[in-house]
C-alpha atoms as a PDB file:
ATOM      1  CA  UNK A   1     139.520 179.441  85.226  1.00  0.00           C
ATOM      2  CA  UNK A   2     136.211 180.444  84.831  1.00  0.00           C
ATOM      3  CA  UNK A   3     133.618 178.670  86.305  1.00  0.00           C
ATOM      4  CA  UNK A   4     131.847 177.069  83.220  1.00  0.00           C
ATOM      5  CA  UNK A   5     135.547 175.259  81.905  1.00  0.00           C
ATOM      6  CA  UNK A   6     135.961 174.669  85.597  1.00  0.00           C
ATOM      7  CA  UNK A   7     132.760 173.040  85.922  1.00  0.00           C
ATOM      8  CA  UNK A   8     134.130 171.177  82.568  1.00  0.00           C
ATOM      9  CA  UNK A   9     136.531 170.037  84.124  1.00  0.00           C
ATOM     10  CA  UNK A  10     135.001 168.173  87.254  1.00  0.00           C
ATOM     11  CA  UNK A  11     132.689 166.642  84.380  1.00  0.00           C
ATOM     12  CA  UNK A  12     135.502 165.303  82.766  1.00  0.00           C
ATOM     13  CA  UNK A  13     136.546 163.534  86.344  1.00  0.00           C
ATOM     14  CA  UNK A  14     133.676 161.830  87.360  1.00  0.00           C
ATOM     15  CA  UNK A  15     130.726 162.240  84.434  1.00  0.00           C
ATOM     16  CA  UNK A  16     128.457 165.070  83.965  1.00  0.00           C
ATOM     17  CA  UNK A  17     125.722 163.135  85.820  1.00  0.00           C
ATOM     18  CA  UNK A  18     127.801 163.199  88.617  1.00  0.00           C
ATOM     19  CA  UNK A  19     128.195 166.936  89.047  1.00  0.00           C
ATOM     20  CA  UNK A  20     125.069 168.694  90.213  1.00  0.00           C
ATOM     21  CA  UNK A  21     124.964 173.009  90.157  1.00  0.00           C
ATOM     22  CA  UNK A  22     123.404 174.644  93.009  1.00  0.00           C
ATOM     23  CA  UNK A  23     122.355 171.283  95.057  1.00  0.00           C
ATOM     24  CA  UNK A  24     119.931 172.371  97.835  1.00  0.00           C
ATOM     25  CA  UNK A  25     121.947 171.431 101.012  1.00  0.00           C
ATOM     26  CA  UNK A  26     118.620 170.899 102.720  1.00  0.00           C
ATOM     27  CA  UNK A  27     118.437 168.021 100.939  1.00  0.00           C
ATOM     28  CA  UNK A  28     121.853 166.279 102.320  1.00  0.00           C
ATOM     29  CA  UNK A  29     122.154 167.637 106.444  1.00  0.00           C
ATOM     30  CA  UNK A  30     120.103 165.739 109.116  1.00  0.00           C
ATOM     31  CA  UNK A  31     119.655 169.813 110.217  1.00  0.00           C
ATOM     32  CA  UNK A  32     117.401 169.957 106.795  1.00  0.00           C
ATOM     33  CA  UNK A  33     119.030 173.367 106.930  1.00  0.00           C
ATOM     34  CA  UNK A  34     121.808 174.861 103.961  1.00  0.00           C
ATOM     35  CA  UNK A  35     121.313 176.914 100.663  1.00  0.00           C
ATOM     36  CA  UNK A  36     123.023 175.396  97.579  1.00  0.00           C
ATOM     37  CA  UNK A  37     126.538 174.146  97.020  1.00  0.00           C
ATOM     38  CA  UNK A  38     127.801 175.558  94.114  1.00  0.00           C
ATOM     39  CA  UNK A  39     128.843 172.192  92.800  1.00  0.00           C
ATOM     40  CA  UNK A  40     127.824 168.619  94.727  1.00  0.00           C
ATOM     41  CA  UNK A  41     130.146 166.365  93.370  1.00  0.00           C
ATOM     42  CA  UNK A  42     129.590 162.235  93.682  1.00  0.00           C
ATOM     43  CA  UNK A  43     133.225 160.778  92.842  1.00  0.00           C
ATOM     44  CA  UNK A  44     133.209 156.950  92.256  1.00  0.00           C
ATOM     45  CA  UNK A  45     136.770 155.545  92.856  1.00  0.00           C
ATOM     46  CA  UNK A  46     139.494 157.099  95.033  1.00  0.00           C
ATOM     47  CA  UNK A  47     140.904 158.048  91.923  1.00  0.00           C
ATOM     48  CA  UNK A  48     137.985 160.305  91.361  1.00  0.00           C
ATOM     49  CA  UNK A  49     138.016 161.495  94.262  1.00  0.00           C
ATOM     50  CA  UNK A  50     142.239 162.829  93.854  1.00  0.00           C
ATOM     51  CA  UNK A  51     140.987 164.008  90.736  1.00  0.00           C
ATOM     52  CA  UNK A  52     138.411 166.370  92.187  1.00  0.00           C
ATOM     53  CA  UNK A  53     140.519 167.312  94.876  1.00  0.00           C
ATOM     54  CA  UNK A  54     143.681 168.448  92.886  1.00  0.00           C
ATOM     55  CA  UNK A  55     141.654 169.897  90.033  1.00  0.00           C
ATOM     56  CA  UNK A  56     140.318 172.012  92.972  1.00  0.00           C
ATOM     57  CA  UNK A  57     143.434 172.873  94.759  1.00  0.00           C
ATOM     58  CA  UNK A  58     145.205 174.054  91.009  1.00  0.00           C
ATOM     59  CA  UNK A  59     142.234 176.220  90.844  1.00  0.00           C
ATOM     60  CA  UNK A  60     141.762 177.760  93.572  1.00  0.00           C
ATOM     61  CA  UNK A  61     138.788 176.760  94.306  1.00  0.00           C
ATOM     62  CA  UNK A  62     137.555 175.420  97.826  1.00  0.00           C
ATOM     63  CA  UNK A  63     136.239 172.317  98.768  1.00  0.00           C
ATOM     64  CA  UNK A  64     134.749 170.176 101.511  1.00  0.00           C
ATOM     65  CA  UNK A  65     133.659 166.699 101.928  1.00  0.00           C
ATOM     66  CA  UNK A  66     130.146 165.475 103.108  1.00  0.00           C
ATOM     67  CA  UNK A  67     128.800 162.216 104.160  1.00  0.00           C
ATOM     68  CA  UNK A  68     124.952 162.045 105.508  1.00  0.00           C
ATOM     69  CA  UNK A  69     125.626 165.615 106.739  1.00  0.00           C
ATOM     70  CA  UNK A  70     124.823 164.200 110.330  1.00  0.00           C
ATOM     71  CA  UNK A  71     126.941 166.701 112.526  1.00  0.00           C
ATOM     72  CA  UNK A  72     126.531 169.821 110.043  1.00  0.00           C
ATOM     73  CA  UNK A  73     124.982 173.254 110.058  1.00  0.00           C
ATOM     74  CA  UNK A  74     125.323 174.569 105.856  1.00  0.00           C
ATOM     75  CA  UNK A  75     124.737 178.360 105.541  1.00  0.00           C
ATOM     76  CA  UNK A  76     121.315 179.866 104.341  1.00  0.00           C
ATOM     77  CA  UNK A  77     123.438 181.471 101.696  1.00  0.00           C
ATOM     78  CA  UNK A  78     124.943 178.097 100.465  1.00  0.00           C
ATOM     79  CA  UNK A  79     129.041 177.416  99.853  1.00  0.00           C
ATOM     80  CA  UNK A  80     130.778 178.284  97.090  1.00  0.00           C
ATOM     81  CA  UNK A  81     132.945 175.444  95.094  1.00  0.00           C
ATOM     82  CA  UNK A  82     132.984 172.147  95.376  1.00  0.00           C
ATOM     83  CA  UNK A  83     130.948 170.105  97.964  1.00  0.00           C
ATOM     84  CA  UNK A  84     132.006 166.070  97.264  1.00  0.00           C
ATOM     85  CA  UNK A  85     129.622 163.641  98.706  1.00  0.00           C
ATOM     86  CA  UNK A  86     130.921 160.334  99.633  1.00  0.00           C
ATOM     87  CA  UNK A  87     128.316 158.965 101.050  1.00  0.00           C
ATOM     88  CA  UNK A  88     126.700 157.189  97.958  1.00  0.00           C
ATOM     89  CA  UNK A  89     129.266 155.575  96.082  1.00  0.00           C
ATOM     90  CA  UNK A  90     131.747 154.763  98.800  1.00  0.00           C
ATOM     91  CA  UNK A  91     129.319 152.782 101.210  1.00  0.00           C
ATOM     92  CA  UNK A  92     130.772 148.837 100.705  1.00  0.00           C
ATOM     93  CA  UNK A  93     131.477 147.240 103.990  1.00  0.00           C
ATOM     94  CA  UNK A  94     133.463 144.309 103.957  1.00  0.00           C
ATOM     95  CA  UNK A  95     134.078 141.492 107.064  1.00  0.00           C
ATOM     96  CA  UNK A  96     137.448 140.131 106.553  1.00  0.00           C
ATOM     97  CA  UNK A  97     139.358 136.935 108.973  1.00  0.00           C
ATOM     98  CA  UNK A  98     140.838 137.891 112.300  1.00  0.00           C
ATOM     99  CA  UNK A  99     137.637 140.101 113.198  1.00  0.00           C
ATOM    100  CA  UNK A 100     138.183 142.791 110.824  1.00  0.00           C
ATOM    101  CA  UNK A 101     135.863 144.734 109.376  1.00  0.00           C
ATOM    102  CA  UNK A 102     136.897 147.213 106.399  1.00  0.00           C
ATOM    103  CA  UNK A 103     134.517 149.967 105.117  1.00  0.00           C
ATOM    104  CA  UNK A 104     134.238 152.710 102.814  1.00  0.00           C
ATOM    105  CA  UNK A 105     134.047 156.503 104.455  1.00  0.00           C
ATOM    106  CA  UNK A 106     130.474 156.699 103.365  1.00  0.00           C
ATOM    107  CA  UNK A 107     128.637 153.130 104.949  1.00  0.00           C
ATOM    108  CA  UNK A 108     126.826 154.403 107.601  1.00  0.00           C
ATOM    109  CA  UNK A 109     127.883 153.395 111.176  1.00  0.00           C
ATOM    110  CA  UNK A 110     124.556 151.556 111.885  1.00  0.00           C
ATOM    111  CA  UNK A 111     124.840 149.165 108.349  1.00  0.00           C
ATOM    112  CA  UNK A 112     129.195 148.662 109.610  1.00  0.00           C
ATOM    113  CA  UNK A 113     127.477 147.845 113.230  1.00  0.00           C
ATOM    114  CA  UNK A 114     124.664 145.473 111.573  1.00  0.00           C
ATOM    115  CA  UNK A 115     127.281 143.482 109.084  1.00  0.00           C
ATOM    116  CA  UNK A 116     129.380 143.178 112.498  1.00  0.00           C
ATOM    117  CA  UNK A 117     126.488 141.747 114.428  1.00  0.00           C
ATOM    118  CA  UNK A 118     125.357 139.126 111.563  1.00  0.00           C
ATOM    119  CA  UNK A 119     129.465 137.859 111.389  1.00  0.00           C
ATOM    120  CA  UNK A 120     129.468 137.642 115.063  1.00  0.00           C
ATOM    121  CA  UNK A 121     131.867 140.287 115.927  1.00  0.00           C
ATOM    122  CA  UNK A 122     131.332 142.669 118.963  1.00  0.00           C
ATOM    123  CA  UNK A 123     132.808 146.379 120.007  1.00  0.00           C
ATOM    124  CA  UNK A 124     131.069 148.926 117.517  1.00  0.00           C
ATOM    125  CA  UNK A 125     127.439 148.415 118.884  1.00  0.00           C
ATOM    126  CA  UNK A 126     128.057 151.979 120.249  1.00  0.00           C
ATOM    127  CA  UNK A 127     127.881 153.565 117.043  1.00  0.00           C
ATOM    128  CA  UNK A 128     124.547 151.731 115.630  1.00  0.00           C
ATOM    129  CA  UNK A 129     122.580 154.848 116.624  1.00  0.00           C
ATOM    130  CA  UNK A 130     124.822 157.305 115.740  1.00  0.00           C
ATOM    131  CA  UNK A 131     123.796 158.788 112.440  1.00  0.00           C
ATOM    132  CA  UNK A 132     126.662 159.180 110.263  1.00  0.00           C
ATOM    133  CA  UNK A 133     128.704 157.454 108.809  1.00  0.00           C
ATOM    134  CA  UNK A 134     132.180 155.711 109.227  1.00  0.00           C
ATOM    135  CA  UNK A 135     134.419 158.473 107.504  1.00  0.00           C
ATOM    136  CA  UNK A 136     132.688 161.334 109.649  1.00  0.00           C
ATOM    137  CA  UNK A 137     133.327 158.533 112.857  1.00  0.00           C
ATOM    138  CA  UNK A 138     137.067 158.560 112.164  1.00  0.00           C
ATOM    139  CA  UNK A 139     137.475 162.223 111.562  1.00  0.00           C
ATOM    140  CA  UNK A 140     135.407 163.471 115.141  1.00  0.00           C
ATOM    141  CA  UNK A 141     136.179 159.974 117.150  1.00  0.00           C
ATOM    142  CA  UNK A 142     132.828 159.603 117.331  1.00  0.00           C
ATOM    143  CA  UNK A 143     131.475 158.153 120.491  1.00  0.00           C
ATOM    144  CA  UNK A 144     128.547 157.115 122.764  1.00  0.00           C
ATOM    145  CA  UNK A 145     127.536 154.982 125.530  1.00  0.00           C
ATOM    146  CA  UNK A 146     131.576 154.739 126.734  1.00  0.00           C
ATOM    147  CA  UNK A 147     132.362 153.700 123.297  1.00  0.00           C
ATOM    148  CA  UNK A 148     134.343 155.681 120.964  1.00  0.00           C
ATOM    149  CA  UNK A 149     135.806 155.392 117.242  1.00  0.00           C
ATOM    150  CA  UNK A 150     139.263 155.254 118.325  1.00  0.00           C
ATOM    151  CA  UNK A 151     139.116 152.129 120.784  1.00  0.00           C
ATOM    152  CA  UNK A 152     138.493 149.674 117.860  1.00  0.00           C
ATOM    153  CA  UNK A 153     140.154 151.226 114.929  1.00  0.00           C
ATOM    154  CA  UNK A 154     143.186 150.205 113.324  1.00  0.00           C
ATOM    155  CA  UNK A 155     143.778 151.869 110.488  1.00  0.00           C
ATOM    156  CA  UNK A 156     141.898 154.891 108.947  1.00  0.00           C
ATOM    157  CA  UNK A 157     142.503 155.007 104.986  1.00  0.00           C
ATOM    158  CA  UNK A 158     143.342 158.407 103.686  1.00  0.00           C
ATOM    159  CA  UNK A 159     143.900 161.224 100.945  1.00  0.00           C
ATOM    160  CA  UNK A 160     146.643 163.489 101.993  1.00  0.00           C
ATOM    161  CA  UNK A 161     148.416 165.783 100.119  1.00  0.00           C
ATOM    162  CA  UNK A 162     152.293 164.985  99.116  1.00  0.00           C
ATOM    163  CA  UNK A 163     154.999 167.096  97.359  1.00  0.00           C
ATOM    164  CA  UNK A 164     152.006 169.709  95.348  1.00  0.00           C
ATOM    165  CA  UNK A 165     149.556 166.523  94.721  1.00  0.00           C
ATOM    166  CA  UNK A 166     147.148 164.100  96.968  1.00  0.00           C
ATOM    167  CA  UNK A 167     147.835 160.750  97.389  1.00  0.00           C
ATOM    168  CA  UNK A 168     146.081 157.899  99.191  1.00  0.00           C
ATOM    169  CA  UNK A 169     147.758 156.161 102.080  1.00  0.00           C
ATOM    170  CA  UNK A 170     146.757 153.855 104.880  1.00  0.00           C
ATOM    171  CA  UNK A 171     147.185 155.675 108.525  1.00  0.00           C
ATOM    172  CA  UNK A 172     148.243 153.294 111.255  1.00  0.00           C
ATOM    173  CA  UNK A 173     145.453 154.290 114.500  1.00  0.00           C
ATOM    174  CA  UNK A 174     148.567 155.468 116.371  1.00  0.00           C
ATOM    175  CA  UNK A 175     149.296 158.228 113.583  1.00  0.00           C
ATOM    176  CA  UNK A 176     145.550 159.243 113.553  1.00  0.00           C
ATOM    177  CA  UNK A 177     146.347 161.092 116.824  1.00  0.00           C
ATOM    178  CA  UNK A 178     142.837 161.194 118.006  1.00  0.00           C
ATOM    179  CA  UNK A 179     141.161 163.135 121.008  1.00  0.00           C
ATOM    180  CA  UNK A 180     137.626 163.951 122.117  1.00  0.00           C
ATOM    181  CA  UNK A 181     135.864 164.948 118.939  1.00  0.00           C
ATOM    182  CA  UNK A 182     138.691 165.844 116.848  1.00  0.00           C
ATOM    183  CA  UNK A 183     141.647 163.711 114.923  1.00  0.00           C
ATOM    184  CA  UNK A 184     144.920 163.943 113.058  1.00  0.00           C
ATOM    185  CA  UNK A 185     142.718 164.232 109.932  1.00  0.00           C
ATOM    186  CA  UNK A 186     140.933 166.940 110.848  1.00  0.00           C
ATOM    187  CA  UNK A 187     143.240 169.072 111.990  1.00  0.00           C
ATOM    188  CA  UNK A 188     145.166 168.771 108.946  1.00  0.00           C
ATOM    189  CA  UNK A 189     142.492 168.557 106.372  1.00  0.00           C
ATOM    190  CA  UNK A 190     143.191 165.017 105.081  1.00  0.00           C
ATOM    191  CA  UNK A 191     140.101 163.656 103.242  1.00  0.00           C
ATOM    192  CA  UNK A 192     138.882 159.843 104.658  1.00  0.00           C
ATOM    193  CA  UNK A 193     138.475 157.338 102.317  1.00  0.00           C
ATOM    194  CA  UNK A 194     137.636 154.378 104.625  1.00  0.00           C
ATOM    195  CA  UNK A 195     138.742 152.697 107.685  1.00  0.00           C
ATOM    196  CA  UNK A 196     139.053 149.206 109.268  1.00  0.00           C
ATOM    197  CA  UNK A 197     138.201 148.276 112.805  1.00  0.00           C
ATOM    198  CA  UNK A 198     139.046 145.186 114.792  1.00  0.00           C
ATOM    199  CA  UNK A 199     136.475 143.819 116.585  1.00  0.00           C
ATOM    200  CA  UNK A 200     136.207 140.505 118.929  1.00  0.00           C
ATOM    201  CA  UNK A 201     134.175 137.558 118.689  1.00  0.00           C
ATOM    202  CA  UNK A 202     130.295 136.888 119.759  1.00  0.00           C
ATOM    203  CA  UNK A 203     127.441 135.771 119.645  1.00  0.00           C
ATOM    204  CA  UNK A 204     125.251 137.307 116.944  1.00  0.00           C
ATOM    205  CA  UNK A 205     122.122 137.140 119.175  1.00  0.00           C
ATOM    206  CA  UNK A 206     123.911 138.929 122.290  1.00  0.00           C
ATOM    207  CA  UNK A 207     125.534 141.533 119.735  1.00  0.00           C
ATOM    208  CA  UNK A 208     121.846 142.294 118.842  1.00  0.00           C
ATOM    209  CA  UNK A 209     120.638 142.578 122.535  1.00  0.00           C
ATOM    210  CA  UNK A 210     122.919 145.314 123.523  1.00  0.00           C
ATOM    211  CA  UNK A 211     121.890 147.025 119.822  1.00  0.00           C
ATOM    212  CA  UNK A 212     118.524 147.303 120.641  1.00  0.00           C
ATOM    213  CA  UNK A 213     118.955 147.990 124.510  1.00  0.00           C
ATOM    214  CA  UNK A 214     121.255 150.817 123.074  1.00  0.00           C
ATOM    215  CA  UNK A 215     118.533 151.937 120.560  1.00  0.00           C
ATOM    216  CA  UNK A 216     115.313 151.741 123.237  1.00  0.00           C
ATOM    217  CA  UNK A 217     118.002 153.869 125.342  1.00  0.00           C
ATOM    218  CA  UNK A 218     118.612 156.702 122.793  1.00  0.00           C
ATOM    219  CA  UNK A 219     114.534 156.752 121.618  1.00  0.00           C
ATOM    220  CA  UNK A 220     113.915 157.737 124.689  1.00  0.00           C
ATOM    221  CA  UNK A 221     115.969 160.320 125.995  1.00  0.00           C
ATOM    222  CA  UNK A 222     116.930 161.903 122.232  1.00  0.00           C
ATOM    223  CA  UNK A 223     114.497 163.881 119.942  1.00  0.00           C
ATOM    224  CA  UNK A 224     115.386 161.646 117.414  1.00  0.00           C
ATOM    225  CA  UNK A 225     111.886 162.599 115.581  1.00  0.00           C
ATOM    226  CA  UNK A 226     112.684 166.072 115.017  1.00  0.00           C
ATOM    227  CA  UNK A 227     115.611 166.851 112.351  1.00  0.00           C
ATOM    228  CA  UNK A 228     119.000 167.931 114.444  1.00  0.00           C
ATOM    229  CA  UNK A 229     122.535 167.649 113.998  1.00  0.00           C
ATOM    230  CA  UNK A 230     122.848 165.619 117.243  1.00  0.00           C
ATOM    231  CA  UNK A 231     124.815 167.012 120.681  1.00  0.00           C
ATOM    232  CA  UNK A 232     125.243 170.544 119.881  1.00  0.00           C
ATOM    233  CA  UNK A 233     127.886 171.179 122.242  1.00  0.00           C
ATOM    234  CA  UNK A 234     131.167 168.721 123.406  1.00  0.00           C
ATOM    235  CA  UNK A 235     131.230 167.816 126.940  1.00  0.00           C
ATOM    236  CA  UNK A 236     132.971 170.088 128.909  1.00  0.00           C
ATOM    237  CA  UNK A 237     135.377 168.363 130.752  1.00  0.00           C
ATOM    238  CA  UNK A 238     133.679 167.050 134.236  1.00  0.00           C
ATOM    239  CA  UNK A 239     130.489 167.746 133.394  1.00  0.00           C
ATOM    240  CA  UNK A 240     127.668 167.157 131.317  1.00  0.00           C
ATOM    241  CA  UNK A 241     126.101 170.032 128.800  1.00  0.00           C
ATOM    242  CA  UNK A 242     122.628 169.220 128.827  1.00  0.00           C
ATOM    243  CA  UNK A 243     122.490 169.558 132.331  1.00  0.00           C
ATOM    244  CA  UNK A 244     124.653 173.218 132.200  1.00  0.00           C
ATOM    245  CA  UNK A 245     121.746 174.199 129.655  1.00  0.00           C
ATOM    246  CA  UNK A 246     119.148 173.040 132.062  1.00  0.00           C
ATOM    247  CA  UNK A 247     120.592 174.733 134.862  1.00  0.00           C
ATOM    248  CA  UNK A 248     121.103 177.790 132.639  1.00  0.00           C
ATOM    249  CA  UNK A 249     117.134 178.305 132.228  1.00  0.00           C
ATOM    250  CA  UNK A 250     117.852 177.535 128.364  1.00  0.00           C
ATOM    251  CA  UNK A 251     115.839 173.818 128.104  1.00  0.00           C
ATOM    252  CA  UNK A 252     113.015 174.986 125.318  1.00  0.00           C
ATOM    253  CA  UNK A 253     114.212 178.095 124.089  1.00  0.00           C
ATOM    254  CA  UNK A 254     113.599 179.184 120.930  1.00  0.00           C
ATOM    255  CA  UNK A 255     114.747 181.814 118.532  1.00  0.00           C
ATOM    256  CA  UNK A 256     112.839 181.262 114.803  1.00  0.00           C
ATOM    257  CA  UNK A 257     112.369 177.601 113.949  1.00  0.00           C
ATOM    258  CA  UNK A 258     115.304 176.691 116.048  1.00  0.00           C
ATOM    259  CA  UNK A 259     115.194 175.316 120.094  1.00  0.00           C
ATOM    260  CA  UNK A 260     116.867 173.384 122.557  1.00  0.00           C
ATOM    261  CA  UNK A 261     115.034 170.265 122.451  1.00  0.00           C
ATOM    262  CA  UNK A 262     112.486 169.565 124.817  1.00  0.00           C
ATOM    263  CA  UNK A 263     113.514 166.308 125.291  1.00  0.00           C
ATOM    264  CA  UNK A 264     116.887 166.528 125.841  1.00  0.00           C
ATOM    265  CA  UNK A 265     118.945 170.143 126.257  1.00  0.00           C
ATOM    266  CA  UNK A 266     121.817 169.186 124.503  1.00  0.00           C
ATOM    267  CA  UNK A 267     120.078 169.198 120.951  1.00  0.00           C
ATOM    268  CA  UNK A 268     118.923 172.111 119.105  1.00  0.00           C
ATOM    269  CA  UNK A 269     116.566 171.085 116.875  1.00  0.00           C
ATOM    270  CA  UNK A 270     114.715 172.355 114.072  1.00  0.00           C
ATOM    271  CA  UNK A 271     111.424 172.693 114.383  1.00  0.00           C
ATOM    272  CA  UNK A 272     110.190 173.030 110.618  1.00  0.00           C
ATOM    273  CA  UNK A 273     111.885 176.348 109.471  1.00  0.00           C
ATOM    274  CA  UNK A 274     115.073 176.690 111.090  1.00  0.00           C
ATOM    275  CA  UNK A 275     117.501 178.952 109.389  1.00  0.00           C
ATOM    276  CA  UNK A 276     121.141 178.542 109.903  1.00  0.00           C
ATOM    277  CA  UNK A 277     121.109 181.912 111.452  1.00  0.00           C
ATOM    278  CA  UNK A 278     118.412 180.835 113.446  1.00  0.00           C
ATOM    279  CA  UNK A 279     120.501 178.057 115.570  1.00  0.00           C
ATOM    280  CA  UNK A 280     123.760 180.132 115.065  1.00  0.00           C
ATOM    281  CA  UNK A 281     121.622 183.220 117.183  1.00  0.00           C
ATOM    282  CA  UNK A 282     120.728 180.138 119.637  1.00  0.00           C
ATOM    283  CA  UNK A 283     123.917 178.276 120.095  1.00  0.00           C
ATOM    284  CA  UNK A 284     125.334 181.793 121.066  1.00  0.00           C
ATOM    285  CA  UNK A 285     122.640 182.800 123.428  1.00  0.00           C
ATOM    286  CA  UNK A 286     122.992 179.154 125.301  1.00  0.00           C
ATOM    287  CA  UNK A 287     126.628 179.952 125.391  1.00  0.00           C
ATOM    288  CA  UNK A 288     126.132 183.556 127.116  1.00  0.00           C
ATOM    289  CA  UNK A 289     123.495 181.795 129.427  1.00  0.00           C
ATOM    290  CA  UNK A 290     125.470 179.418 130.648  1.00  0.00           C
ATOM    291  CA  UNK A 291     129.043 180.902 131.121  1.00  0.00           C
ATOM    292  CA  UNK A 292     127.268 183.518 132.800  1.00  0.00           C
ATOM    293  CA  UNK A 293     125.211 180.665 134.896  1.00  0.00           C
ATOM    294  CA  UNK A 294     127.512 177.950 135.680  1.00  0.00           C
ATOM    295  CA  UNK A 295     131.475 180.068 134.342  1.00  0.00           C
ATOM    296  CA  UNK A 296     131.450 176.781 131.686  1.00  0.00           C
ATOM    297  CA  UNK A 297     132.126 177.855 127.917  1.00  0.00           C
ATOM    298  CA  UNK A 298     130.586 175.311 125.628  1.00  0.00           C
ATOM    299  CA  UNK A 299     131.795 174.835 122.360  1.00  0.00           C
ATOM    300  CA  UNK A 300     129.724 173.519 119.412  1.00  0.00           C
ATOM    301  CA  UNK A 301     130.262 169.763 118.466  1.00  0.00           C
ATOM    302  CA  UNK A 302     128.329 170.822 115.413  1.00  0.00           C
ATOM    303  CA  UNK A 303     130.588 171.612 112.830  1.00  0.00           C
ATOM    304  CA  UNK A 304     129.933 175.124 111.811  1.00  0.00           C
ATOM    305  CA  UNK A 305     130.094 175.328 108.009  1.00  0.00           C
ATOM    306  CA  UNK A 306     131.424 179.076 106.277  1.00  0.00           C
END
């Protein structure tokens, strides 16, 4: 299919207003790093969204899924096919009896934490300073401050495919098979669509204590002013990789417009012209530094777009 009739095509799906050629990527990553997507695609519905997706896969065509782009490094030289954004038009959040709170894969995890604190439900106050949203939550069991995704979720609503198509179905927490930073839906490429959470019952006004003790916490110790992708590396297991980077020497280095934050070593951060290439030539020379420092191979929490 060539790539006008394809492009056709996606129009047909979700509206020609809703496809957008060669979409700056700077625009849509916390990094403010990417060149263009060769389509950004905003589906609507669900529907929309299995529309775009098999349309793709007949095609041959790849795709990806972004929400705020909080935990992504795009390429200088952009990505080819489809990009579909989710964060726009799938942001509802909805509190529901029996402490559950349902929302859509693209409400951010600080407006699911606020409608939480204003019904008087408690448990996803760790999230309220994480900047993403709930769909990139479920798919890295996102976590801070001994929180993570996984200990309130209960079910995480899905696209997967089925028998040559994609279909949507509702998968029980037990099925989502998650671990520290990854998921069942990750490792098999299912796109997220939503999630609900079960939360317990409080007091608005102590819900909103530990919110902004959480947020005074993370102001101060995070370069939160400077654009980032947040922890660059997972946490090796028994220790902690800001400190390894510290004791590495690497706290400040630099290569281009990309360093390891002042502030806190486990950030790269750009500071005002970062290429991708730029913290891709960093994250490797921390990694050299400190295996050869401390024997501990980091890996990147960042997810590494190709």
């Amino acid at each position: 299919m060539s790539a006008p009739s394809f492009e056709k095509s996606l129009q047909d799906i979700v509206g020609s207003q809703n496809v957008r050629p060669d979409e700056p990527l700077v625009e849509h990553t916390t990094f403010r790093i990417g060149g263009p997507a060769q389509w950004l695609v905003t589906p609507r519905s669900e529907d929309e969204v299995a529309g775009v997706v098999s349309t793709c896969e007949a095609a041959g065509i790849p795709w990806r899924v972004l929400g705020l782009g909080s935990n992504v490094l795009a390429p200088d030289e952009g990505l080819d096919g489809v990009t579909l954004l989710l964060a726009d038009n799938f942001a509802a959040v909805e509190v529901l009896p029996g402490g559950l709170v349902r929302a859509a894969a693209g409400a951010t995890n600080a407006a699911v934490a606020a409608a939480a604190r204003d019904a008087g439900l408690a448990g996803y106050e760790f999230a309220s300073g994480i900047p993403g949203t709930i769909g990139g939550a479920a798919i890295m069991n996102a976590g801070a401050y001994e929180g993570q995704f996984s200990d309130v979720a209960v079910e995480v609503r899905c696209l997967v495919p089925s028998e040559g198509s994609w279909r949507v179905a509702n998968v029980p927490a037990p099925e989502a098979a998650w671990g520290y930073r990854q998921s069942r839906m990750m490792r098999e490429g299912w796109v997220v669509l939503g999630a609900t959470l079960q939360l317990r019952a409080d007091s608005p006004a102590a819900i909103a204590a530990r919110m902004e003790e959480l947020r005074e916490r993370r102001e101060s110790k995070q370069p939160l002013e400077m654009p980032s992708a947040g922890s660059t590396f997972k946490r090796p297991e028994g220790h902690f990789a800001g400190a390894l980077i510290q004791e590495a020497g690497c706290q400040g280095l630099r290569m281009g417009g990309a360093q390891v934050s002042e502030k806190h070593a486990g950030f790269v951060v750009n500071t005002g012209d970062a290429t991708a290439a730029d913290v891709l030539a960093l994250i490797a020379e921390v990694q050299r530094r400190v295996h050869e420092t401390t024997g501990v191979q980091l890996e990147p929490e960042v997810r590494l777009w190709q």
